[in-house]
Protein backbone atom coordinates (compact mmCIF):
# COMPACT_ATOMS: atom_id res chain seq x y z
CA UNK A 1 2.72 22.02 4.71
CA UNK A 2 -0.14 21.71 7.31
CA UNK A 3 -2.35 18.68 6.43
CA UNK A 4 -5.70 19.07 8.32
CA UNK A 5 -6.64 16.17 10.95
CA UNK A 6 -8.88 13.56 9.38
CA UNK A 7 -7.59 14.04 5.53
CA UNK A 8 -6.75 11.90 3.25
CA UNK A 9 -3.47 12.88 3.14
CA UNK A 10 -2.43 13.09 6.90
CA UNK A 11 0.22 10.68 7.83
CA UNK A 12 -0.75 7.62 9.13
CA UNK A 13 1.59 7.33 12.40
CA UNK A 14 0.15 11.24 13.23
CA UNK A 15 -3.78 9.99 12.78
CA UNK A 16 -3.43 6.62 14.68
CA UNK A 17 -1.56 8.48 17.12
CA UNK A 18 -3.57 11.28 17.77
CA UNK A 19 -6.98 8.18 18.06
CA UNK A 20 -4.45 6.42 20.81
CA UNK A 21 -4.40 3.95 18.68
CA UNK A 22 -0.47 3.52 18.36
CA UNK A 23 2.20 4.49 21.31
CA UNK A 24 4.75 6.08 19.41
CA UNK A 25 5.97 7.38 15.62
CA UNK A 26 6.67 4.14 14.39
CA UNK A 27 5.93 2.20 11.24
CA UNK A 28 6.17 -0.91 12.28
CA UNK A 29 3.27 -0.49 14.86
CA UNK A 30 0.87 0.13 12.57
CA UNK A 31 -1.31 -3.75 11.59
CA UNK A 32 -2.50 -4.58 8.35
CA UNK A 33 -4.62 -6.75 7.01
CA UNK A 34 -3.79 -7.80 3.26
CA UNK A 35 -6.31 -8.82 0.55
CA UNK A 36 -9.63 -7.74 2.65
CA UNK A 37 -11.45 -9.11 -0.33
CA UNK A 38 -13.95 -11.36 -0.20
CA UNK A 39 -16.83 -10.91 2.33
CA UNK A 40 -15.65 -13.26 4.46
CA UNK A 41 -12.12 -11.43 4.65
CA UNK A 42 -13.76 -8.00 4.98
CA UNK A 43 -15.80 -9.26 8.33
CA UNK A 44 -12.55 -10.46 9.68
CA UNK A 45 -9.96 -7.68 9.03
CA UNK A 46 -12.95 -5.26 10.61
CA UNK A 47 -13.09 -7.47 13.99
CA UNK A 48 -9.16 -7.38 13.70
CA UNK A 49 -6.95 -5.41 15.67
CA UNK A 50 -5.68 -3.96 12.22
CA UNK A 51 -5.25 -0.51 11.57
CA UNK A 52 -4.98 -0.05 7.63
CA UNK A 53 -7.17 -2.71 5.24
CA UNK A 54 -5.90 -3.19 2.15
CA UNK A 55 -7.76 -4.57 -0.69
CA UNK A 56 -7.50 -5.26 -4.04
CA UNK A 57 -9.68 -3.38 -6.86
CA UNK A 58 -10.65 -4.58 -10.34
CA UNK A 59 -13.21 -4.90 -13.45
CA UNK A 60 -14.58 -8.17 -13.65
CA UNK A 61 -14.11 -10.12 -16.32
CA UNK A 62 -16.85 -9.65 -18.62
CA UNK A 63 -15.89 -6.70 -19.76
CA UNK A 64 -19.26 -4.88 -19.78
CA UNK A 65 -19.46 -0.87 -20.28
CA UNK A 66 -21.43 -0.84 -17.19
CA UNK A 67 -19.96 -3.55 -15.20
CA UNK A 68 -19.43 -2.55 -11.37
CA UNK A 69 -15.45 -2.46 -9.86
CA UNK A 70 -15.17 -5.80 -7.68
CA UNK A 71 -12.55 -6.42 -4.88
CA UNK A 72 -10.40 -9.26 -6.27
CA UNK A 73 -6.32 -10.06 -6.57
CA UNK A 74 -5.47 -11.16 -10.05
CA UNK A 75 -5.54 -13.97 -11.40
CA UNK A 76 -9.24 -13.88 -9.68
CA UNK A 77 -11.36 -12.07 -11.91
CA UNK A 78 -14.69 -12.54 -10.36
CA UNK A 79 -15.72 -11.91 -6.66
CA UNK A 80 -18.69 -12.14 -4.32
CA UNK A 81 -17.71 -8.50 -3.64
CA UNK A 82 -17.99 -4.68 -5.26
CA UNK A 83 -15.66 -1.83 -4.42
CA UNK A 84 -19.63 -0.11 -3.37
CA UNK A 85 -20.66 -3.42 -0.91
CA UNK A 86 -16.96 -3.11 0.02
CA UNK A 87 -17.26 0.81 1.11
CA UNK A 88 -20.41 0.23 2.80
CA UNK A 89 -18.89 -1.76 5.42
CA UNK A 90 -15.55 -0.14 5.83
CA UNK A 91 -17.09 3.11 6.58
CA UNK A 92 -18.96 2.17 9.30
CA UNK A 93 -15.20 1.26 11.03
CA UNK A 94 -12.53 3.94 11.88
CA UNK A 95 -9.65 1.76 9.56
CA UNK A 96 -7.57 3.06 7.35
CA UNK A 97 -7.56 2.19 3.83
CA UNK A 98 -5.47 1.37 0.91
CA UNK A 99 -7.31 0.46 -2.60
CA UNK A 100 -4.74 -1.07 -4.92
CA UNK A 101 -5.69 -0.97 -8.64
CA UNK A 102 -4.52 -3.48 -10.80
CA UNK A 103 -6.00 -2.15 -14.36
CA UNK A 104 -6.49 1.81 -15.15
CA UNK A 105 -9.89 0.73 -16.63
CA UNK A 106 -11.13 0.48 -12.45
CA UNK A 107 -9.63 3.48 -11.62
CA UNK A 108 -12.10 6.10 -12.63
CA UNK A 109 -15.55 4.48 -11.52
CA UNK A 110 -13.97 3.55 -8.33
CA UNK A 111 -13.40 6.98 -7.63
CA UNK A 112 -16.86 8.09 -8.19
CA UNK A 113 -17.98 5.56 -5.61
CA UNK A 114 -15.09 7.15 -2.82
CA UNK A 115 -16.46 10.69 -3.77
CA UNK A 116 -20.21 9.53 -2.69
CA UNK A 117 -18.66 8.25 1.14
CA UNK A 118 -15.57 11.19 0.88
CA UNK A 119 -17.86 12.88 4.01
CA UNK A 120 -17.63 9.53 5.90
CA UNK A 121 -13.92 9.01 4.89
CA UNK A 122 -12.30 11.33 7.61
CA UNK A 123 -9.44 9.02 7.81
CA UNK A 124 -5.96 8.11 5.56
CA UNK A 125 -6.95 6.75 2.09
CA UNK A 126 -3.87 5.21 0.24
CA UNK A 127 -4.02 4.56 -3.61
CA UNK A 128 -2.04 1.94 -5.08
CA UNK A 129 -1.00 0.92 -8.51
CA UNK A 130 2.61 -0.50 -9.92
CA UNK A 131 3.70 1.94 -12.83
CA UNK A 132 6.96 0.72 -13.25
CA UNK A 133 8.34 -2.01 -14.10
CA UNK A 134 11.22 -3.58 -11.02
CA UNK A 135 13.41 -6.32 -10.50
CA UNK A 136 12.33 -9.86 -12.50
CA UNK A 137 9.15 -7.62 -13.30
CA UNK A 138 6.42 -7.28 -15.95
CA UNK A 139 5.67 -4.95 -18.36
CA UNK A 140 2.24 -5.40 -16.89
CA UNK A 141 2.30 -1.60 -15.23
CA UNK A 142 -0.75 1.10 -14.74
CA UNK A 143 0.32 3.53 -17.10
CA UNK A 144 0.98 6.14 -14.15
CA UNK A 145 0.22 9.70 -15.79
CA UNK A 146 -3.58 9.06 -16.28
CA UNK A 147 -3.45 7.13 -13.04
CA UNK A 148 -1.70 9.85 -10.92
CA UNK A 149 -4.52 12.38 -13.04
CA UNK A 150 -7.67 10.69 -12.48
CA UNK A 151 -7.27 10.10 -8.81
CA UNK A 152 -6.37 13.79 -8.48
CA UNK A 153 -8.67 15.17 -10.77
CA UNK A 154 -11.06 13.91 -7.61
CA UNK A 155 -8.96 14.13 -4.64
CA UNK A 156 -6.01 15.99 -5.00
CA UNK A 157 -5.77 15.37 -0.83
CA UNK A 158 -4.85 11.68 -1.36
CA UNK A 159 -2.18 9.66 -0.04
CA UNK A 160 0.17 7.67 -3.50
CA UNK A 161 1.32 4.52 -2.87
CA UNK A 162 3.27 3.83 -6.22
CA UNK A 163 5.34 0.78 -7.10
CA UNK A 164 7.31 -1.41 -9.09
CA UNK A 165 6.03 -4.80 -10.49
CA UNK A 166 8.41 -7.62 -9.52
CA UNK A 167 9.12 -10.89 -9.68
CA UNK A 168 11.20 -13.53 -7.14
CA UNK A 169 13.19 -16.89 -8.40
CA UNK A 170 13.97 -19.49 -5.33
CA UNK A 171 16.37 -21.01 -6.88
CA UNK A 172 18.88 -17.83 -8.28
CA UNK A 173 20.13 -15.10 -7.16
CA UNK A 174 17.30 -11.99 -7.28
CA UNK A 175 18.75 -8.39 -8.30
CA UNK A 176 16.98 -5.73 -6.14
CA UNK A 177 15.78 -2.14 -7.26
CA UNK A 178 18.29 -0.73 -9.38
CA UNK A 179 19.21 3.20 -9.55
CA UNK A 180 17.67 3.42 -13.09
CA UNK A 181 14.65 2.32 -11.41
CA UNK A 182 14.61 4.65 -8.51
CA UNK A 183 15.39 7.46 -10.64
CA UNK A 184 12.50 6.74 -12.85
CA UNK A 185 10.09 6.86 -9.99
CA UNK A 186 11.65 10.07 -8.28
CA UNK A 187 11.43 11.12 -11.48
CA UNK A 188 7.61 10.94 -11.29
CA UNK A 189 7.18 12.10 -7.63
CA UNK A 190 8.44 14.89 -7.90
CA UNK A 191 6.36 16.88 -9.49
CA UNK A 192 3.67 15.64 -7.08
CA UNK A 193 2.63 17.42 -3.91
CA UNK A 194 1.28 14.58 -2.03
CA UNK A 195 2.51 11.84 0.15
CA UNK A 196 3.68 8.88 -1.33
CA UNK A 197 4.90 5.39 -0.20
CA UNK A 198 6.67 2.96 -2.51
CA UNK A 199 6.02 -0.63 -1.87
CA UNK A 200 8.83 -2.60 -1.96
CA UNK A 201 9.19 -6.49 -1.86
CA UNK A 202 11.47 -7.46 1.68
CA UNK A 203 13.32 -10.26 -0.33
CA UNK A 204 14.76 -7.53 -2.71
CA UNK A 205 15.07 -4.91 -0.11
CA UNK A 206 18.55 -6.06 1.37
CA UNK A 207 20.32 -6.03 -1.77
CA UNK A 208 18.54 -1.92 -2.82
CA UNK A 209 19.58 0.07 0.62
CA UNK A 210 21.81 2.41 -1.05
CA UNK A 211 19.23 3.07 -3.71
CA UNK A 212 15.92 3.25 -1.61
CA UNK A 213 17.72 5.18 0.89
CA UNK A 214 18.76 8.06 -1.59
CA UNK A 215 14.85 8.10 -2.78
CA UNK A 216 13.53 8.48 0.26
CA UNK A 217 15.72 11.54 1.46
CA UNK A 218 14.70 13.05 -1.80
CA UNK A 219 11.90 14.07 0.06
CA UNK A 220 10.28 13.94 3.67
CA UNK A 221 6.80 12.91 1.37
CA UNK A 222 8.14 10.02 1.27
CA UNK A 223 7.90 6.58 3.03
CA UNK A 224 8.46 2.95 1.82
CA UNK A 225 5.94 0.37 2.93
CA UNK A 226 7.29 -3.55 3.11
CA UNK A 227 5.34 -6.04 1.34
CA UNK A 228 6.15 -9.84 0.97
CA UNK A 229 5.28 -12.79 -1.61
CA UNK A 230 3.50 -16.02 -0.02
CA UNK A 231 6.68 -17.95 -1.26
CA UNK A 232 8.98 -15.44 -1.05
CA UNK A 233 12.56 -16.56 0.99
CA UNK A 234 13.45 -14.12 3.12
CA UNK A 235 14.47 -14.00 6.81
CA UNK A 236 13.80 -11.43 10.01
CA UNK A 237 17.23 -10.48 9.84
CA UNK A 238 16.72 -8.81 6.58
CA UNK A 239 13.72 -6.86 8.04
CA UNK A 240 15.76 -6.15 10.88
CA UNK A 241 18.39 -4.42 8.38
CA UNK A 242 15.76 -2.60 7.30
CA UNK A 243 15.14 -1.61 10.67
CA UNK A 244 18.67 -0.12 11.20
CA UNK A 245 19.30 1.16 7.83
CA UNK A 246 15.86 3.85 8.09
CA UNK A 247 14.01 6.34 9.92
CA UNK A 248 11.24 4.04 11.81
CA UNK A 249 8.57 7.08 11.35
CA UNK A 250 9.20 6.18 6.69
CA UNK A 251 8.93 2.46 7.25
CA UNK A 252 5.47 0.60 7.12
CA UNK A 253 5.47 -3.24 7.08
CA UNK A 254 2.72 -5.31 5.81
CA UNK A 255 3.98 -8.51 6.14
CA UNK A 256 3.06 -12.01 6.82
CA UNK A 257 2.97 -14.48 9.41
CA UNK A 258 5.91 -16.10 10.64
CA UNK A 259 7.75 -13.43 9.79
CA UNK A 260 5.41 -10.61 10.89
CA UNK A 261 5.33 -11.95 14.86
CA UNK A 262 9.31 -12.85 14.86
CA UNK A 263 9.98 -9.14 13.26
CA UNK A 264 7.70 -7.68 16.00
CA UNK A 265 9.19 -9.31 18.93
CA UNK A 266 12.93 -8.76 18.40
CA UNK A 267 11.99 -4.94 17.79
CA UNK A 268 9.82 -5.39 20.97
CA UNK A 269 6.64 -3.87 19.29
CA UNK A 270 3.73 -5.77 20.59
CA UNK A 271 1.44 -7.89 18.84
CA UNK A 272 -2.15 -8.45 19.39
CA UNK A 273 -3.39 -12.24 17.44
């Protein structure tokens, strides 16, 4: 289906192409910037070369019926920033965003806030939550029906990004995504009409190909974007399997440094520090 220019839905590699902002459809071209939190953070990742912020969304800690979403990472629970101080500035930019909700509870008043800036939002706009639980994960998921509701109920032309929680041991061996947990999260997308991207962690990618390869030719919504742990072990080679195993326009990677520069320059994408 035709997704018109500028909506929240259009993909990503099609907007920053069409801005000349990318060369080619290819998902590793595209630069994050992870955790634009804090204040501090925010100023950077807008002077960055960075196409897509991503940022972290919560209720703070008190608890209050009124209390304000902030932009904090668990186990933070306080910040010198709100999701509305946090829109203010990112608005003003032409970067993409991607709003990750930790807690249910955030979900709703943050969208109010989006709907007051929609007009100004003429750009992608990911939303993020893990709703099922993944290799060495949690139980700690947002429940994803009234997730998947309540951000529709505002903007059914949104862009899903919809994950697994995880976990990573150094010292054993780490199972990746298993088909019972693929299944349960085509399960879910299917009966959705929007994009979606699964985030998946690049130390448990190597050992899931077969299994994130069969979700994403369930459908051509889909995309998988490449996330990493600050401790996680993991080497380029594995992100250059990735690279072989699928379609460079489904693959996003949001990864760190060394990695991120090393990845870039055996795949000859250029990068801009």
């Amino acid at each position: 289906s035709a997704v018109s220019a500028g909506s929240w839905s259009e993909n990503i590699l099609e907007y920053f192409l069409r801005n000349n902002q990318i060369t080619t459809e290819d998902g590793a071209e595209i630069i994050w910037y992870h955790a634009a939190n804090h204040k501090a953070q925010v100023n950077e990742a807008l002077k960055s070369t960075a196409h897509m912020i991503e940022a972290d969304v919560l209720l703070p800690s008190d608890g209050s019926e009124y209390s304000q979403p902030i932009m904090a990472h668990p186990p933070e629970t306080n910040s010198d920033n709100t999701l509305q101080e946090w829109l203010t500035e990112v608005i003003k930019s032409n970067k993409g965003i991607k709003l990750d909700f930790k807690s249910l509870a955030a979900v709703e008043p943050s969208m109010m806030l989006l709907e007051n800036v929609k007009r100004h939002l003429k750009r992608p706009v990911w939303i993020n939550a893990d709703i099922l639980p993944g290799p060495n994960g949690n139980s700690m998921v947002v429940d994803a029906k009234p997730f998947i509701d309540t951000v529709t109920s505002f903007f059914p032309d949104v862009t899903f990004s919809l994950g697994w929680t995880t976990g990573w041991h150094p010292e054993k061996v780490n199972e990746g995504y298993s088909w019972t947990m693929v299944k349960e999260m085509e399960y879910i997308c299917k009966e959705l009409n929007q994009p979606v991207t699964f985030p998946v962690r690049a130390a448990l990618v190597r050992q899931s190909c077969s299994q994130l390869l069969w979700l994403l030719k369930k459908s051509n919504r889909y995309s998988l974007t490449i996330w990493t742990g600050k401790n996680d072990n993991y080497s380029t080679e594995d992100l250059l399997c990735i690279r072989d195993f699928f379609d460079k326009k489904q693959v996003f990677y949001d990864i760190l440094e060394p990695q991120n520069h090393e990845f870039k320059q055996a795949i000859g994408v250029k990068v801009n520090l």
